[in-house]
N, C-alpha and C. Protein backbone atom coordinates (compact mmCIF):
# COMPACT_ATOMS: atom_id res chain seq x y z
N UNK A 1 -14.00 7.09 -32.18
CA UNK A 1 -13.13 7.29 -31.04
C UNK A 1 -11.97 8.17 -31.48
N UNK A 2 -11.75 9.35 -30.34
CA UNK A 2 -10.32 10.15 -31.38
C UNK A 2 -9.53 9.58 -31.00
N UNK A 3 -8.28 9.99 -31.35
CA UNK A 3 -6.94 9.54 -31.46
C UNK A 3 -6.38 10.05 -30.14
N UNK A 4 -4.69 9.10 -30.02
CA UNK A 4 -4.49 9.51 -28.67
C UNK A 4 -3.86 11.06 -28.80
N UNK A 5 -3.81 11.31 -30.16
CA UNK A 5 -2.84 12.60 -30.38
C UNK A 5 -4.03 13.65 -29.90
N UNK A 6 -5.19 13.35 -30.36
CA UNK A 6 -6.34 14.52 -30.46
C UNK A 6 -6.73 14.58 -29.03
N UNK A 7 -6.57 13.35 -27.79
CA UNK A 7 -6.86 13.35 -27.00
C UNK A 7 -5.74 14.47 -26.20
N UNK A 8 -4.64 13.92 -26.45
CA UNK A 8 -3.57 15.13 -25.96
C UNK A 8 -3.92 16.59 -26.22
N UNK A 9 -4.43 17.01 -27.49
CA UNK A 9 -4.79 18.00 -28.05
C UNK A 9 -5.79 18.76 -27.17
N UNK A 10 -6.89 17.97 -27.30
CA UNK A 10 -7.65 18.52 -26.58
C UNK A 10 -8.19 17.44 -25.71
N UNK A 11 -7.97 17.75 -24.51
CA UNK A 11 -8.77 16.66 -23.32
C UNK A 11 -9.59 16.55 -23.09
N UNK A 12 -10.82 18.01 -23.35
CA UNK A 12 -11.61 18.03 -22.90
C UNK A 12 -12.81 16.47 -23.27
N UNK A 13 -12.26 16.15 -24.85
CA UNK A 13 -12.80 15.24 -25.51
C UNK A 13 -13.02 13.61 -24.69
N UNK A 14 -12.42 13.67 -23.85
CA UNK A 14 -12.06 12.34 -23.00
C UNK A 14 -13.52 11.94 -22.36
N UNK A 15 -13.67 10.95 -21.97
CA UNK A 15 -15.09 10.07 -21.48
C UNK A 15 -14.59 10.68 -20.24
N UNK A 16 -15.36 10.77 -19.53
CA UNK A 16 -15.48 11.02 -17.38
C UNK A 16 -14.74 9.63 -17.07
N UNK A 17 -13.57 9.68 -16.05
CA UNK A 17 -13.14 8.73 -15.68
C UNK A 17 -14.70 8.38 -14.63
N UNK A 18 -14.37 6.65 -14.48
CA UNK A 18 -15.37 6.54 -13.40
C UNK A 18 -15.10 6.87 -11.85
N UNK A 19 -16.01 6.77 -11.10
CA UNK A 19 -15.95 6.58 -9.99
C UNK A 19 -15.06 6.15 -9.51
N UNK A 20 -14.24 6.66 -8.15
CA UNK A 20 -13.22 5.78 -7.50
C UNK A 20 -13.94 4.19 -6.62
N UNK A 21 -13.45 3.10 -6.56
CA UNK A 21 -14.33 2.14 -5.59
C UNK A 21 -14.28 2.48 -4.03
N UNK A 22 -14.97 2.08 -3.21
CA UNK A 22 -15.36 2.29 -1.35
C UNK A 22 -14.41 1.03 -1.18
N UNK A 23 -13.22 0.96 -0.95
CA UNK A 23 -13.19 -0.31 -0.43
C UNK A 23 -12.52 -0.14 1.07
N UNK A 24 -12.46 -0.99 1.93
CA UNK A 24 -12.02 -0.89 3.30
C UNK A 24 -10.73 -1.17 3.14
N UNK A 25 -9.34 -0.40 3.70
CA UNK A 25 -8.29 -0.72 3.56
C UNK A 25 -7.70 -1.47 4.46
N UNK A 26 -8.30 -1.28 5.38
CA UNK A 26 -7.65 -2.15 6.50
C UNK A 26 -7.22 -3.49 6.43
N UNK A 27 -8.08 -4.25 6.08
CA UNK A 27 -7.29 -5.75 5.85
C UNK A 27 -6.30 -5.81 4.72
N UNK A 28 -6.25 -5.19 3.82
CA UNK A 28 -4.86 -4.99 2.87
C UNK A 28 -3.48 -4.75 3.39
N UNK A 29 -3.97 -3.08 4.35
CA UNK A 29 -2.73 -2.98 5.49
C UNK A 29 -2.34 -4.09 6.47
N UNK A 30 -3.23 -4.81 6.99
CA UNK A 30 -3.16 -5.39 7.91
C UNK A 30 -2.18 -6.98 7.49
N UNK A 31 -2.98 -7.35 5.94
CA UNK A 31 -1.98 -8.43 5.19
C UNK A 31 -0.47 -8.12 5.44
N UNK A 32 -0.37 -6.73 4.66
CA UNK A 32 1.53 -6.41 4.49
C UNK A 32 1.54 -6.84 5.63
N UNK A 33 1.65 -6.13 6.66
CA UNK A 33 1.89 -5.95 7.81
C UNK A 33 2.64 -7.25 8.71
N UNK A 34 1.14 -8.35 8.29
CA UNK A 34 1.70 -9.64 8.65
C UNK A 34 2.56 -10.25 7.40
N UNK A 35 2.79 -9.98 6.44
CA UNK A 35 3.87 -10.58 5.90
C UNK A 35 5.35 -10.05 6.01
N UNK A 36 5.18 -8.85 6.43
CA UNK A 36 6.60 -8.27 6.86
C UNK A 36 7.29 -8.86 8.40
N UNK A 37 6.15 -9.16 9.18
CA UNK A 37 6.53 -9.71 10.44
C UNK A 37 6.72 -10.86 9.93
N UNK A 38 6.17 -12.12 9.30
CA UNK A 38 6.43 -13.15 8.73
C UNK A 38 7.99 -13.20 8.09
N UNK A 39 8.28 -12.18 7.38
CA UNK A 39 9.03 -11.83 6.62
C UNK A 39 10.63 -12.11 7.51
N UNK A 40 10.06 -10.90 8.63
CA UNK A 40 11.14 -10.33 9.58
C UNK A 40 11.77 -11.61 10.66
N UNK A 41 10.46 -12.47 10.74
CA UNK A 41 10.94 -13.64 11.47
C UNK A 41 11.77 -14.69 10.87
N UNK A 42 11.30 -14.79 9.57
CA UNK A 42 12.34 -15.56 8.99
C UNK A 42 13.67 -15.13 8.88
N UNK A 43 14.25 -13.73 9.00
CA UNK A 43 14.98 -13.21 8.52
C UNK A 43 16.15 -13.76 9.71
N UNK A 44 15.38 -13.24 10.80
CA UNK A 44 15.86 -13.53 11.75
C UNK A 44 16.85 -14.40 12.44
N UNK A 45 15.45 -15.97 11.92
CA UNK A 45 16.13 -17.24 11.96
C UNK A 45 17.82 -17.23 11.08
N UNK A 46 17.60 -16.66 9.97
CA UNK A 46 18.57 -16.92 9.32
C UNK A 46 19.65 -16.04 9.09
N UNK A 47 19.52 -15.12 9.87
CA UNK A 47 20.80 -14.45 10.52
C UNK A 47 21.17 -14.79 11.64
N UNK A 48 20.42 -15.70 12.33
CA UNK A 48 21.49 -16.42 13.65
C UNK A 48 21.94 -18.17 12.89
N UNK A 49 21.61 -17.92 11.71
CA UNK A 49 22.24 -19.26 10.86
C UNK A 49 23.91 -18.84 10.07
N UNK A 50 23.67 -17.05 10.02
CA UNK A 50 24.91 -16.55 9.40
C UNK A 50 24.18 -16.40 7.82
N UNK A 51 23.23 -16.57 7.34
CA UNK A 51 22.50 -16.42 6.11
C UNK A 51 22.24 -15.02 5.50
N UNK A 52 21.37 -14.67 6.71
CA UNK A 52 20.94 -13.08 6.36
C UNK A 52 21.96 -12.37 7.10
N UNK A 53 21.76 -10.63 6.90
CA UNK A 53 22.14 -9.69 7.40
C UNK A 53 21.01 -9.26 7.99
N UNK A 54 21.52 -8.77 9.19
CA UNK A 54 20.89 -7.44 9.97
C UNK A 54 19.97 -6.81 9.01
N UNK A 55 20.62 -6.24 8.14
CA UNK A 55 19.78 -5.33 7.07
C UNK A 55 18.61 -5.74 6.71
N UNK A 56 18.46 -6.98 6.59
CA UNK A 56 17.00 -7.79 6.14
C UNK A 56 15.70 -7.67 7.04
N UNK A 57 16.75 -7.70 8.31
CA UNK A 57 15.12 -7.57 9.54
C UNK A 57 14.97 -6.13 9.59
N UNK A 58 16.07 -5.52 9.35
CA UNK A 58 15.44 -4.08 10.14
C UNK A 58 14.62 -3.51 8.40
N UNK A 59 15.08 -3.92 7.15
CA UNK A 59 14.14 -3.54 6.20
C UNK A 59 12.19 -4.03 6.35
N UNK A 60 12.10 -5.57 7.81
CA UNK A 60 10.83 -6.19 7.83
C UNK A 60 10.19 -5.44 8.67
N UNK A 61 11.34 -4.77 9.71
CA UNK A 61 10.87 -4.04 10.89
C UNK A 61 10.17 -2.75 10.36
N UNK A 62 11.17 -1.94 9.44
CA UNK A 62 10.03 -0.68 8.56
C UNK A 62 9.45 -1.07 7.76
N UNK A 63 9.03 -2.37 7.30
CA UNK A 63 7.94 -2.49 6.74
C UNK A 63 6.79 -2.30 7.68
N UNK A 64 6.73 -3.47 8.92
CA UNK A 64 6.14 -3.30 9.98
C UNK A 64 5.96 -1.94 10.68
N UNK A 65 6.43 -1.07 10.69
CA UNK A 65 6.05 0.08 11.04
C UNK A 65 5.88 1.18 10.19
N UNK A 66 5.80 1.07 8.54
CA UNK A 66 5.06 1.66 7.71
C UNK A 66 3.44 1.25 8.21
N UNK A 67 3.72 -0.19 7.85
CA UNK A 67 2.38 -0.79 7.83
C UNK A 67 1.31 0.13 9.13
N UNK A 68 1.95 0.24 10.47
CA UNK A 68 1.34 0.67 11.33
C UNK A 68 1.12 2.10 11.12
N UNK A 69 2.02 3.08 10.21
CA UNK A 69 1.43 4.63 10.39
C UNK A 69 0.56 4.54 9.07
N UNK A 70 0.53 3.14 8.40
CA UNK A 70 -0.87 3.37 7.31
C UNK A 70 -2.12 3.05 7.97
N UNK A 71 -1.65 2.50 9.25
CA UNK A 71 -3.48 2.34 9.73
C UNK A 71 -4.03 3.52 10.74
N UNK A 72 -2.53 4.69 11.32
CA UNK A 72 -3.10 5.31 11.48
C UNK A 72 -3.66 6.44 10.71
N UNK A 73 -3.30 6.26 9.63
CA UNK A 73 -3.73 7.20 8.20
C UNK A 73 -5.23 7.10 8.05
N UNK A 74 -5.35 5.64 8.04
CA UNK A 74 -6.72 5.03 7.65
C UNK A 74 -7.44 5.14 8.70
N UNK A 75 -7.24 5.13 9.73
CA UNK A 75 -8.07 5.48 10.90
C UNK A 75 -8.88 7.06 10.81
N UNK A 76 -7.64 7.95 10.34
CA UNK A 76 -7.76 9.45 10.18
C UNK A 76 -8.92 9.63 8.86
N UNK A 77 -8.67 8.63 8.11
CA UNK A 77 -8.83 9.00 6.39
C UNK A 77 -10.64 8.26 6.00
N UNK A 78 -10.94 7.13 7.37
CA UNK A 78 -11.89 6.08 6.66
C UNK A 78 -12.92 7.09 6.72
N UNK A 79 -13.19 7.78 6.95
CA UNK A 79 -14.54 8.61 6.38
C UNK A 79 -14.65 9.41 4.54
N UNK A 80 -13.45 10.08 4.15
CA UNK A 80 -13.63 10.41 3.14
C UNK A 80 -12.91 9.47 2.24
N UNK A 81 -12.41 8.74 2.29
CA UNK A 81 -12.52 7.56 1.50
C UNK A 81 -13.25 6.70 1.09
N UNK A 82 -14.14 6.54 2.05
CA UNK A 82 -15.22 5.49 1.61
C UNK A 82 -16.44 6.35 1.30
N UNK A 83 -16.39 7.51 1.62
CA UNK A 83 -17.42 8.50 1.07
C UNK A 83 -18.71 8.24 1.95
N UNK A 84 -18.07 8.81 3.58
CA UNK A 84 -19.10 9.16 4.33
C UNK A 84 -19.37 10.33 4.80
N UNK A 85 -18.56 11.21 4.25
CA UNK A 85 -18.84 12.64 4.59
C UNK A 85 -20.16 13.01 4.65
C-alpha cells in the first residue's frame, strides 16, 4: 500500500473510489422537516412561557422551509440521483 505522501504525489496511484449509493431522499428530508416543526412548536410554547426568544421559532421556521426547497430539489434531481437517466 503507498504512503499517504506518495498518494499526494501521485494520485493517479489511488484505488477507484466506489460507487455513489441510490438512496431515496425524501424521507430524510421529510424527518428534518418534521423535527424542525416539532422543534418550532416547542419553541413556541416556551416563548409564551417567557423562556425562548422569537429567534428560536423563526430559526425552526427556516429550517422548515429549507426542508421544503430540498424537496423541491429532489423532486427536480430524483432521476439523476438515483441513476435513472
Amino acid at each position: 500500500m503507498p504512503s499517504f505522501v506518495q498518494l499526494l504525489v501521485h494520485p493517479e496511484r489511488r484505488r477507484p473510489a466506489p460507487p455513489a449509493l441510490r438512496v431515496d431522499l425524501r424521507p430524510l428530508i421529510l424527518l428534518g422537516i418534521a423535527a424542525f416543526a416539532v422543534g418550532g412548536v416547542v419553541c413556541a410554547v416556551l416563548m409564551a412561557l417567557d423562556v425562548a426568544a422569537l429567534r428560536h421559532v423563526g430559526i425552526c421556521v427556516a429550517g422548515v422551509l429549507l426542508g421544503g426547497v430540498g424537496l423541491v430539489w429532489e423532486r427536480g434531481h430524483r432521476r439523476s440521483y438515483r441513476g435513472e437517466d
